[in-house]
Protein backbone atom coordinates (compact mmCIF):
# COMPACT_ATOMS: atom_id res chain seq x y z
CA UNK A 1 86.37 -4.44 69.56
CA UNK A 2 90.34 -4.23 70.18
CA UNK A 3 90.90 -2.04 67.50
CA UNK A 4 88.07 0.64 68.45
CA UNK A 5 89.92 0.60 71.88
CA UNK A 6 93.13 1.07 70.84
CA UNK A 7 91.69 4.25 68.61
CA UNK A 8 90.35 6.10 71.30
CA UNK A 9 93.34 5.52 73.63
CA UNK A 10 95.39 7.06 71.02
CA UNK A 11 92.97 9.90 70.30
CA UNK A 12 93.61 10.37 74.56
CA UNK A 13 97.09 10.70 74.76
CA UNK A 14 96.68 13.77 71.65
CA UNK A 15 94.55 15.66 73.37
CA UNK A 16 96.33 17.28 76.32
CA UNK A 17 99.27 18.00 73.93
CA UNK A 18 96.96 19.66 71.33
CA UNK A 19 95.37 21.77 74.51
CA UNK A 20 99.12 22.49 75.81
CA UNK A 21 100.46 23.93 72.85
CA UNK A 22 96.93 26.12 72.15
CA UNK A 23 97.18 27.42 75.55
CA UNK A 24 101.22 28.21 75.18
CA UNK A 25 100.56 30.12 72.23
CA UNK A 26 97.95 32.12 73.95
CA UNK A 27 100.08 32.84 76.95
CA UNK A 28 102.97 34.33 74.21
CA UNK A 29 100.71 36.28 72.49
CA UNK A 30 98.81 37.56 75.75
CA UNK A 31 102.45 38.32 77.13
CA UNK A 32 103.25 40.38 73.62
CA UNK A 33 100.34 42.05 74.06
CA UNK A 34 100.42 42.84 77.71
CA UNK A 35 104.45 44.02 77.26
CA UNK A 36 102.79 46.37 74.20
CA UNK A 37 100.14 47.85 76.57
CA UNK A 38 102.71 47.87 79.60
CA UNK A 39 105.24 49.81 77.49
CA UNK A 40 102.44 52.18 75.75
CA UNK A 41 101.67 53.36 79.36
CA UNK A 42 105.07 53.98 80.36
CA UNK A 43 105.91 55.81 76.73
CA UNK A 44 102.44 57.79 77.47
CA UNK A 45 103.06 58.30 80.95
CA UNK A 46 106.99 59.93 80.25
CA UNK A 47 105.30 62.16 77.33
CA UNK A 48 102.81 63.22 79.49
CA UNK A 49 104.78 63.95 82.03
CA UNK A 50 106.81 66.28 79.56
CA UNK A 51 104.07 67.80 78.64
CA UNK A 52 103.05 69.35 82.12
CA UNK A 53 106.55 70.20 82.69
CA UNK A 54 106.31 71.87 79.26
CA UNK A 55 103.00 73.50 80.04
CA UNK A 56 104.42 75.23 83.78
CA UNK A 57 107.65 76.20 81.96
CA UNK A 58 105.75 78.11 79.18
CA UNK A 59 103.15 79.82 82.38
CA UNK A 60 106.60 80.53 84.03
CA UNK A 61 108.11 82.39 80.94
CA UNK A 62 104.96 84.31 79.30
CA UNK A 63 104.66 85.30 83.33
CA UNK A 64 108.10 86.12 83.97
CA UNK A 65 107.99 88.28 80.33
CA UNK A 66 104.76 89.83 81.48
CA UNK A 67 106.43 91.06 84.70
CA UNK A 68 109.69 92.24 83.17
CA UNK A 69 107.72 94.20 80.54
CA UNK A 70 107.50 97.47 82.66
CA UNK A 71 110.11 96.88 85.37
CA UNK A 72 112.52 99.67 84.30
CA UNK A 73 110.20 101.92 83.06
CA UNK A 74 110.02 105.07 84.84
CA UNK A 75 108.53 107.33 82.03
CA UNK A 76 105.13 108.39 81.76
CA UNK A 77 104.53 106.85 78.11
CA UNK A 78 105.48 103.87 79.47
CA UNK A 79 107.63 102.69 76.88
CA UNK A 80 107.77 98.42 77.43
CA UNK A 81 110.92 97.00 77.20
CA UNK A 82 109.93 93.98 75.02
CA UNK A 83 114.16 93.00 74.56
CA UNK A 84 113.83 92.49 78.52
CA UNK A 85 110.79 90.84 78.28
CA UNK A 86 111.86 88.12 75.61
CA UNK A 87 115.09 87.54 77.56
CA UNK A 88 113.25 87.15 80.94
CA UNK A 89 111.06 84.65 78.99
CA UNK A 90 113.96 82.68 77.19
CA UNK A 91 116.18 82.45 80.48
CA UNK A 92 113.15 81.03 82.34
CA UNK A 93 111.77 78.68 79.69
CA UNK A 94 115.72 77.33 79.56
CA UNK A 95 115.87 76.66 83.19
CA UNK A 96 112.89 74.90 83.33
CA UNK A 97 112.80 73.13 79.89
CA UNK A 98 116.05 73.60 78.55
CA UNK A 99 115.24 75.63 75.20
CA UNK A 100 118.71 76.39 73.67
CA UNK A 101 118.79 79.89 70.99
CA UNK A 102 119.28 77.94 68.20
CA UNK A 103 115.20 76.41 69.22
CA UNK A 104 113.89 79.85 69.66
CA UNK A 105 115.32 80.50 66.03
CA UNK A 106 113.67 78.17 64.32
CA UNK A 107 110.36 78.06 66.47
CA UNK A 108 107.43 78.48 64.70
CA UNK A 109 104.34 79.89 65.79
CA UNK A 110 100.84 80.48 63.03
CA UNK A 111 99.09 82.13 65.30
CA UNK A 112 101.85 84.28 66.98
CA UNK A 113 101.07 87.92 67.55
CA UNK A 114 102.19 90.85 65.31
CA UNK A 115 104.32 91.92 67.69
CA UNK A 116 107.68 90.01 67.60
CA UNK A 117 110.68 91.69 68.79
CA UNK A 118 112.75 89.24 70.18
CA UNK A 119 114.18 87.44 66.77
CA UNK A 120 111.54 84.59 67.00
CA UNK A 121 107.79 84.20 66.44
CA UNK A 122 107.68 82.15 69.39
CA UNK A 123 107.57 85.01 72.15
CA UNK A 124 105.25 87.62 70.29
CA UNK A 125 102.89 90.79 72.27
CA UNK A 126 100.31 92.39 71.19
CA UNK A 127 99.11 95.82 72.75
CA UNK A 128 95.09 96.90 72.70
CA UNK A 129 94.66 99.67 72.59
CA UNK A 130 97.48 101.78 71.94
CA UNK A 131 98.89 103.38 74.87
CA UNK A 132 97.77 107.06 75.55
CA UNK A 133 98.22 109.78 78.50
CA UNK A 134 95.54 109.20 81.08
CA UNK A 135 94.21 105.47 80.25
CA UNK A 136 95.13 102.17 80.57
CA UNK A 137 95.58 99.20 78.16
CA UNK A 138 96.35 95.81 77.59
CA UNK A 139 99.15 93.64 76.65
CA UNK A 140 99.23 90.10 75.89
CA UNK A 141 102.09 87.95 75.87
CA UNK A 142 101.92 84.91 73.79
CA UNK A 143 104.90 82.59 74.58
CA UNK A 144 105.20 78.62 72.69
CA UNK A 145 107.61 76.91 73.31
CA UNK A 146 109.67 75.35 70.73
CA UNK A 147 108.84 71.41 70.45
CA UNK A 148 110.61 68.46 72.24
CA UNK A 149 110.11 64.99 70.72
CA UNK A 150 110.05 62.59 73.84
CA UNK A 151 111.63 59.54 73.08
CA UNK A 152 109.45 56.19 73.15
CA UNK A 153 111.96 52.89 73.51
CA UNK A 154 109.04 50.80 73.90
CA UNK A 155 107.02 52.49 71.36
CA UNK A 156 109.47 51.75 68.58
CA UNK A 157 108.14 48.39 68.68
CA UNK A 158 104.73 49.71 67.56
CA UNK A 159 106.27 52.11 64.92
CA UNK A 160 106.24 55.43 67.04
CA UNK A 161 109.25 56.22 68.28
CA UNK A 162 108.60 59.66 69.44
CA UNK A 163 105.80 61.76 70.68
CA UNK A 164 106.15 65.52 69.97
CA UNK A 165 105.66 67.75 73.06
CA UNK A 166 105.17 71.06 72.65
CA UNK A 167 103.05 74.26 75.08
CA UNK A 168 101.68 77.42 74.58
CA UNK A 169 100.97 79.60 77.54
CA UNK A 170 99.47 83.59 77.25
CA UNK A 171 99.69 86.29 79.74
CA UNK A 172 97.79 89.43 80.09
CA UNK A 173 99.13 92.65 81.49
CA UNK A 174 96.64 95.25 82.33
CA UNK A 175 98.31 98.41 82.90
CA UNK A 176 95.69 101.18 84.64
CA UNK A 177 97.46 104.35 84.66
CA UNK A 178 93.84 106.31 86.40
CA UNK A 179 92.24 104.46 88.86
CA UNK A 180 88.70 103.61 88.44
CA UNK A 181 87.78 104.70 91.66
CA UNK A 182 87.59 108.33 92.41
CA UNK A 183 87.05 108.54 95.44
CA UNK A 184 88.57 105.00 97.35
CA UNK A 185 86.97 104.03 100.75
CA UNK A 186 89.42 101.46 101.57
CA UNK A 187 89.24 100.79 104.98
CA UNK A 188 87.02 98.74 107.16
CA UNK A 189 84.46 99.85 109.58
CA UNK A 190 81.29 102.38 108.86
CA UNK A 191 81.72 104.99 106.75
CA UNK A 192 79.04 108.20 106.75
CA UNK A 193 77.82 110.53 104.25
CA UNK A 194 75.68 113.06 105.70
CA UNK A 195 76.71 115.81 102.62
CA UNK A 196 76.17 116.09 98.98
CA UNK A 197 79.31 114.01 97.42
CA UNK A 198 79.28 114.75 93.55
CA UNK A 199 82.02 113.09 91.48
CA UNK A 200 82.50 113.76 87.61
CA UNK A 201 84.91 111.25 86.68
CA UNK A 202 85.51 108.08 87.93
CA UNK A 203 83.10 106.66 90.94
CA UNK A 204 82.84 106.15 95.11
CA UNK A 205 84.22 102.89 96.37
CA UNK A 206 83.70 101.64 99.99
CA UNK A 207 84.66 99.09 102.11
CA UNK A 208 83.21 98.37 104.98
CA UNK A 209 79.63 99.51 105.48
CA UNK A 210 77.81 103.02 104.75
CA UNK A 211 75.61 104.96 106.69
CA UNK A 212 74.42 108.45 106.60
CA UNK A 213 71.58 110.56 105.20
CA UNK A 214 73.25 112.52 102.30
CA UNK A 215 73.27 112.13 98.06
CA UNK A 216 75.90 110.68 96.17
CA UNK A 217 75.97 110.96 91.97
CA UNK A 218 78.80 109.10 90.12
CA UNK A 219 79.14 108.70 86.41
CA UNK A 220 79.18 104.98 87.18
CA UNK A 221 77.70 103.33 89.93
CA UNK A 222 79.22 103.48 93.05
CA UNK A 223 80.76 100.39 94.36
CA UNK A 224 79.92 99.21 97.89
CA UNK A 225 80.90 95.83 99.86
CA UNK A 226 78.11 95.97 101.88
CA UNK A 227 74.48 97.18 101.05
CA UNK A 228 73.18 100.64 100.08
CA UNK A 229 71.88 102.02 103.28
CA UNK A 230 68.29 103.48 103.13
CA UNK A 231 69.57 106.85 103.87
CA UNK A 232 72.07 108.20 101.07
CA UNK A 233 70.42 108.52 97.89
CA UNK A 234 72.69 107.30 94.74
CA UNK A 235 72.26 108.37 90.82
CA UNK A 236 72.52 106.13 89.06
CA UNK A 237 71.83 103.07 92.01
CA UNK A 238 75.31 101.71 93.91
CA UNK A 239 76.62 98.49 93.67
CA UNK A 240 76.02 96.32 96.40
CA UNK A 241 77.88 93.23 97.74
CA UNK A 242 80.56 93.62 95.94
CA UNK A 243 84.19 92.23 96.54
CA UNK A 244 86.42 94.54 98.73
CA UNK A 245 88.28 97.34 97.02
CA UNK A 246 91.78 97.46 96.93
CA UNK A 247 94.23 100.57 97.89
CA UNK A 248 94.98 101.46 93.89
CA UNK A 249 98.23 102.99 95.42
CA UNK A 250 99.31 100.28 97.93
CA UNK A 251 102.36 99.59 95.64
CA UNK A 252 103.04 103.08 94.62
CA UNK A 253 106.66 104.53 96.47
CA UNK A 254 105.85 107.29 98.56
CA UNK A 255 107.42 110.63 98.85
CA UNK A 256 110.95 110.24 99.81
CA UNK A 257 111.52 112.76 102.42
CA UNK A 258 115.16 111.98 104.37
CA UNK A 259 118.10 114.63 104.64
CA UNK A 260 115.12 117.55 104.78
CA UNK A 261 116.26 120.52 107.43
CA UNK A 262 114.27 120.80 110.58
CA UNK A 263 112.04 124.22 110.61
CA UNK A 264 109.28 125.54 112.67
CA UNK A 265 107.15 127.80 109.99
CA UNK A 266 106.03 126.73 106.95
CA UNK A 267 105.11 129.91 106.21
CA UNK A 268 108.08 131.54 105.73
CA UNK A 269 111.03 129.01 106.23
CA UNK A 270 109.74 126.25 102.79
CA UNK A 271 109.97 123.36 102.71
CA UNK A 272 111.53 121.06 105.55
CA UNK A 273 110.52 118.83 108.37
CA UNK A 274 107.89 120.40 110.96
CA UNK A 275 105.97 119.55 114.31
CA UNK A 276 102.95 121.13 115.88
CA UNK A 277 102.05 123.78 113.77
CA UNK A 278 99.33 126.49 114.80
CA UNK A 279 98.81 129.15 112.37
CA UNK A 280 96.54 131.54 114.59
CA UNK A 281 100.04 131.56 116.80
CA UNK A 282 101.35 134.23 114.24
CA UNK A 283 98.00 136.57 112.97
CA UNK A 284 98.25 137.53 109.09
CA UNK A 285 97.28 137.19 105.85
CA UNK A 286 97.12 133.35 104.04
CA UNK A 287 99.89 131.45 105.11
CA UNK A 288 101.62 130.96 101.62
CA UNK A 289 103.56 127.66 100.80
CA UNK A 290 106.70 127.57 98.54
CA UNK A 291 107.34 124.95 96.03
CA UNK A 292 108.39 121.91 98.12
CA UNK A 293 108.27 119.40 100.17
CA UNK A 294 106.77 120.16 104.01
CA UNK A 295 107.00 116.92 106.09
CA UNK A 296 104.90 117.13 109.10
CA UNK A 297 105.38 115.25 112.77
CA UNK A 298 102.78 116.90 114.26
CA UNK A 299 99.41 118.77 113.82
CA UNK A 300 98.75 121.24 111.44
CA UNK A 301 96.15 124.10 112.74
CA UNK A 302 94.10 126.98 111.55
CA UNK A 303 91.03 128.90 112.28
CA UNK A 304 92.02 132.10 110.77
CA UNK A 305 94.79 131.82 108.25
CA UNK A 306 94.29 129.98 104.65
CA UNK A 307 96.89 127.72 103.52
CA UNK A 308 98.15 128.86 99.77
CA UNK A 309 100.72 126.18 98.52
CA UNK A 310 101.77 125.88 94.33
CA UNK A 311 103.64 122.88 93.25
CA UNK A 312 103.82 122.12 96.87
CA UNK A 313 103.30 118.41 98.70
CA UNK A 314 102.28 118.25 102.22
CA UNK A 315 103.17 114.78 104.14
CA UNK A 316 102.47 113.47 107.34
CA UNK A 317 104.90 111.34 109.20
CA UNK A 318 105.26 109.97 112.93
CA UNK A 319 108.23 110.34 114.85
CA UNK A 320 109.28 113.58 116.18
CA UNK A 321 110.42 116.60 115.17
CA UNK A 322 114.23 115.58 115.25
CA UNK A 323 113.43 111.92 113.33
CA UNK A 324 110.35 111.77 111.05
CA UNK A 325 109.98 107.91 110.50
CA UNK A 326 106.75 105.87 108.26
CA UNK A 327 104.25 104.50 110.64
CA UNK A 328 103.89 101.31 112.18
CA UNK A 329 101.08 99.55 111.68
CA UNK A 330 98.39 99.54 114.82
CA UNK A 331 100.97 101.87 116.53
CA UNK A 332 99.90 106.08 117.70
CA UNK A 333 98.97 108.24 114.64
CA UNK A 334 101.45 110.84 113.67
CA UNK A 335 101.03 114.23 112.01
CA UNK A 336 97.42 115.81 110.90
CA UNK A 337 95.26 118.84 109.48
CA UNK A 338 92.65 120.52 111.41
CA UNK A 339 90.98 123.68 109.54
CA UNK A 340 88.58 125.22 110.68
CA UNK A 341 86.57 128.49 110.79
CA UNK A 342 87.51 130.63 108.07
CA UNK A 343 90.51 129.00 107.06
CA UNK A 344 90.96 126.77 103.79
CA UNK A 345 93.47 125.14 101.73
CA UNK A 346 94.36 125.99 98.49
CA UNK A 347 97.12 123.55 96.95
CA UNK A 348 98.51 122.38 93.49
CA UNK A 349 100.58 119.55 93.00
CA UNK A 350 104.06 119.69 91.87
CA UNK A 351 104.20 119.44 87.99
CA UNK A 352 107.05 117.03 87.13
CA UNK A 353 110.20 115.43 89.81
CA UNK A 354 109.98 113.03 92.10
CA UNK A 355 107.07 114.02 93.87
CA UNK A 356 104.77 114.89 90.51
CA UNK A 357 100.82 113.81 91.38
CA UNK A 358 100.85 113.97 95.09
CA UNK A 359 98.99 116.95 97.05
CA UNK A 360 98.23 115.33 101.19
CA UNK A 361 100.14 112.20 101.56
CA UNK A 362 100.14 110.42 104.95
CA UNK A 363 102.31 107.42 105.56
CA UNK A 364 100.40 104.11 104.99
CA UNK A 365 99.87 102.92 108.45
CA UNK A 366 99.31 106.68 109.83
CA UNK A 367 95.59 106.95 111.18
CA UNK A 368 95.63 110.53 110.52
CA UNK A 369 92.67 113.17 110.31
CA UNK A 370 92.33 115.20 107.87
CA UNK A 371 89.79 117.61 109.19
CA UNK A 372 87.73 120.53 107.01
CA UNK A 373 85.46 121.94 108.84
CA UNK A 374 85.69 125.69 108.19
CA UNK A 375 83.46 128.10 106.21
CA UNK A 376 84.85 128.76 102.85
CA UNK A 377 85.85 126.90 100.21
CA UNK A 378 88.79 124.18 99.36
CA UNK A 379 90.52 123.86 96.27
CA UNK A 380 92.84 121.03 96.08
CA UNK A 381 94.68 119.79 92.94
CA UNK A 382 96.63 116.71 93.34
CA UNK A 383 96.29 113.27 94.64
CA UNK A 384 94.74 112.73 98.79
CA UNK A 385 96.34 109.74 100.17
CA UNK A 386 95.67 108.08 103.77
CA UNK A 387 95.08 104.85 103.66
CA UNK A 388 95.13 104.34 107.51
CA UNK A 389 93.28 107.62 108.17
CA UNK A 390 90.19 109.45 107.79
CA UNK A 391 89.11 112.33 105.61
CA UNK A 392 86.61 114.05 107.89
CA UNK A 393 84.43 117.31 105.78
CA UNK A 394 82.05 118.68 107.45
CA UNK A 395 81.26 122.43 107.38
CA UNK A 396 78.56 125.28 106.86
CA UNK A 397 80.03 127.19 104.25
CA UNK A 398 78.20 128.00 101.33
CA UNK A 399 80.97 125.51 98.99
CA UNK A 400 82.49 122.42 99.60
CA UNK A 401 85.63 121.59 98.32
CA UNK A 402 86.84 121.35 94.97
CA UNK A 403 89.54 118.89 93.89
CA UNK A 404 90.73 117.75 91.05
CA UNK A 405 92.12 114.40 93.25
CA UNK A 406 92.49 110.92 92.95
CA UNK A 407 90.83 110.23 96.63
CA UNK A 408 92.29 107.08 99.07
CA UNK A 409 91.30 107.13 102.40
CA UNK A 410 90.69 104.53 105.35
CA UNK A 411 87.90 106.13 106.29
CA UNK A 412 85.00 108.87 104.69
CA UNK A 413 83.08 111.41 107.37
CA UNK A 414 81.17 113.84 104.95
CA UNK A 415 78.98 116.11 106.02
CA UNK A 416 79.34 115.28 109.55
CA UNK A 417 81.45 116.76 112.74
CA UNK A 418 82.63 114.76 115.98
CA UNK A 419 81.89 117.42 118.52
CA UNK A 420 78.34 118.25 116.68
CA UNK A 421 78.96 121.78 116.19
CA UNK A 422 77.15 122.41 112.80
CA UNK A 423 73.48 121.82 113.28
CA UNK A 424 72.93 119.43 110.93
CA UNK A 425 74.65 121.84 107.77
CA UNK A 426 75.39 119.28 104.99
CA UNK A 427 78.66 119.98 103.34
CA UNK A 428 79.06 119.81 99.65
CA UNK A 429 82.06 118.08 98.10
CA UNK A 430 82.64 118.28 94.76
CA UNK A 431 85.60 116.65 92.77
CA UNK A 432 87.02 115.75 89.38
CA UNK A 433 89.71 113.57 88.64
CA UNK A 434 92.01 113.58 85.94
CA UNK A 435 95.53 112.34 85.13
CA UNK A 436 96.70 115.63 84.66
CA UNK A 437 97.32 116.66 88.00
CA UNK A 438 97.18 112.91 90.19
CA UNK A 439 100.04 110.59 90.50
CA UNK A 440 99.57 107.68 87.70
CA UNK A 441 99.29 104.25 88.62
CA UNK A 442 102.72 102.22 87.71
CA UNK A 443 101.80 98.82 89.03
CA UNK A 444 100.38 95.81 86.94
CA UNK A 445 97.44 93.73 87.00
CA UNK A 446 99.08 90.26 85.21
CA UNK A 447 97.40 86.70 85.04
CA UNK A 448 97.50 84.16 82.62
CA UNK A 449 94.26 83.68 79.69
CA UNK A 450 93.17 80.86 77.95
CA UNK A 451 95.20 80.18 75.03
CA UNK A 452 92.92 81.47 71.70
């Protein structure tokens, strides 16, 4: 009976040791473990970390290439300039990821474009489809950036002592040299068509809402923001709801028109800065435009007298006489066109120099009027620009007019008159619209793709 005591008081005091030493072991090997996961997140965490800062560097550079592609460009093939396009991209990647030249070298890409100008795979373009007068096309711009292995401390213990960190980012230029509207409704507010509008290129575009009782036939439907009213009849059926349309010239530079001599006929003075102008004031024959610029202040009037201009451009400014000056937005209108009776207009654009594409141009935040309302017919070659202001056509002549015009207004009155003077005559207006004789679009559509 002692002895079986004295067992079991032995097999007592081993027991807590035993239970010590299992539960020390499974503290250290807990800690090991926890240290391992610890330092895994902080290794993952860093490389991850890289890795977004890789990804917004390569968005930055395929971007910045994408814009620099056509910057300098003033030709009318426009010829990229893919040398300032991979440096914009290099510079940018090495500010905000520090890629040396000696990376770019040896960068390697499998799926780069064919394109690769810039001494590396690694910033390649591809073009589709090849650039021709009077369309538009794509370019892509594929930029990877060369690979970074991120340093894992902790990691090491695991066997990885790096994570490689590498991004790819893509960017898509879509240059539109015609506008796909025709005929460009850009302002807000209701818009009428009372006339027969008939476009053979292109399509109508409005803003705003539509009313009217008149026909419209497009190549393509016509694209409306609000609905199609009940009234105008469309071939084929418009567009309705769509998102606003924006001015496909807002970033175009106007005609520059400073240092021009002050004058006080068109007619027989050229080209220069004018005010109020009333043709009936000096009875003749067509008032006939030389080649040139005519800058006009003020109101430009006829009942009797045509307007004849070749390779002319006819602008309308605020200010005065003395200092023609752009517009300011919400401010009083400035110069406008009021024909009416017999008399028409009869313009080409210039062909070439600085002012090559535009016919009417009003200043951007001019509400001017530019009123038809006579009795013969209009031929106008060359782009019609007046984004703040209205092109109002209304007349009973046996022809509307005929324009081979890239259209942008603020505001569409076809087939109608303000005072009511035309018993309900519905004008015709009929236009075309090629690149030929309209200003070409230089500005860029650019975004960034998914990565294929």
């Amino acid at each position: 009976m002692h002895q079986l005591t004295r067992r079991t008081k032995v097999r007592s005091d081993r027991g807590p040791r035993d239970h010590g030493a299992v539960t020390l072991i499974v503290t250290i090997v807990m800690s090991l473990v926890l240290v391992g996961i610890v330092s895994l997140v902080v290794d993952l965490g860093l490389a991850r970390d890289t890795r977004r800062q890789a990804q917004e560097a390569a968005d930055a550079a395929a971007l910045a290439a994408a814009n620099a592609l056509f910057l300098k460009t003033s030709d009318p093939t426009y010829d990229a300039d893919y040398a300032g396009a991979v440096d914009a991209a290099r510079t940018i990647a090495g500010k905000n990821f520090g890629t040396s030249d000696g990376q770019w070298s040896a960068c390697v890409d499998p799926r780069a474009y064919a394109l690769r100008p810039g001494g590396t795979q690694c910033i390649s373009f591809q073009v589709s489809p090849p650039p021709s007068a009077g369309t538009g096309w794509t370019t892509l711009v594929r930029v990877k950036l060369p690979f970074r292995n991120v340093q894992t401390p902790f990691g090491g213990v695991f066997g990885s002592e790096s994570v490689r960190v590498d991004a790819i980012a893509t960017a898509d230029v879509v240059n539109r040299k015609k506008s796909t509207c025709s005929v460009c409704v850009v302002g807000s507010g209701a818009h009428t068509i009372d006339g027969a509008l008939d476009l053979d290129t292109g399509t109508l575009a409005v803003n705003g809402t539509l009313q009217g009782r008149g026909s419209v036939r497009t190549p393509t439907a016509a694209v409306l923001q609000g609905d199609s009213p009940p009234g105008v009849r469309f071939t084929p059926s418009a567009s309705q709801d769509q998102p606003e349309t924006q001015d496909p010239l807002r970033y175009l530079q106007l005609p520059y028109y400073e240092g021009l001599p002050q004058r006080t006929d068109p007619c027989t003075e050229g080209p220069g800065v004018y005010g109020d102008v009333d043709l009936d004031d000096s009875p003749g024959s067509a008032c006939v435009l030389r080649a040139g610029l005519y800058v006009f202040v003020g109101t430009v009037r006829s009942t009797t007298r045509s307007i004849v201009g070749s390779n002319a451009t006819l602008v309308f400014a605020c200010g005065d006489f003395r200092v023609p000056r752009t517009c300011s937005s919400g401010g009083s209108g400035g110069g406008g066109l009021v024909l009416t009776g017999t008399a028409t207009l009869s313009l080409t654009e210039p062909d070439g120099g600085p002012h090559d594409g535009w016919g009417i141009v009003a200043e951007r935040d001019n509400p001017v009027r530019l009123i038809f309302r006579g009795d013969g017919t209009n031929r106008i070659d060359g782009t019609i620009y007046a984004a703040s202001g209205t092109l109002d056509y209304g007349g009973n002549g046996p022809g509307g007019p005929v324009m081979d015009s890239l259209v942008v207004v603020g505001d569409l009155a076809l087939g109608t008159s303000s005072a009511g003077d035309f018993g309900g005559q519905r004008a015709p207006f009929q236009s075309t619209y090629s690149q030929l004789n309209n200003t070409e679009l230089t500005t860029n559509d650019i975004f960034l793709v998914p990565n294929g």
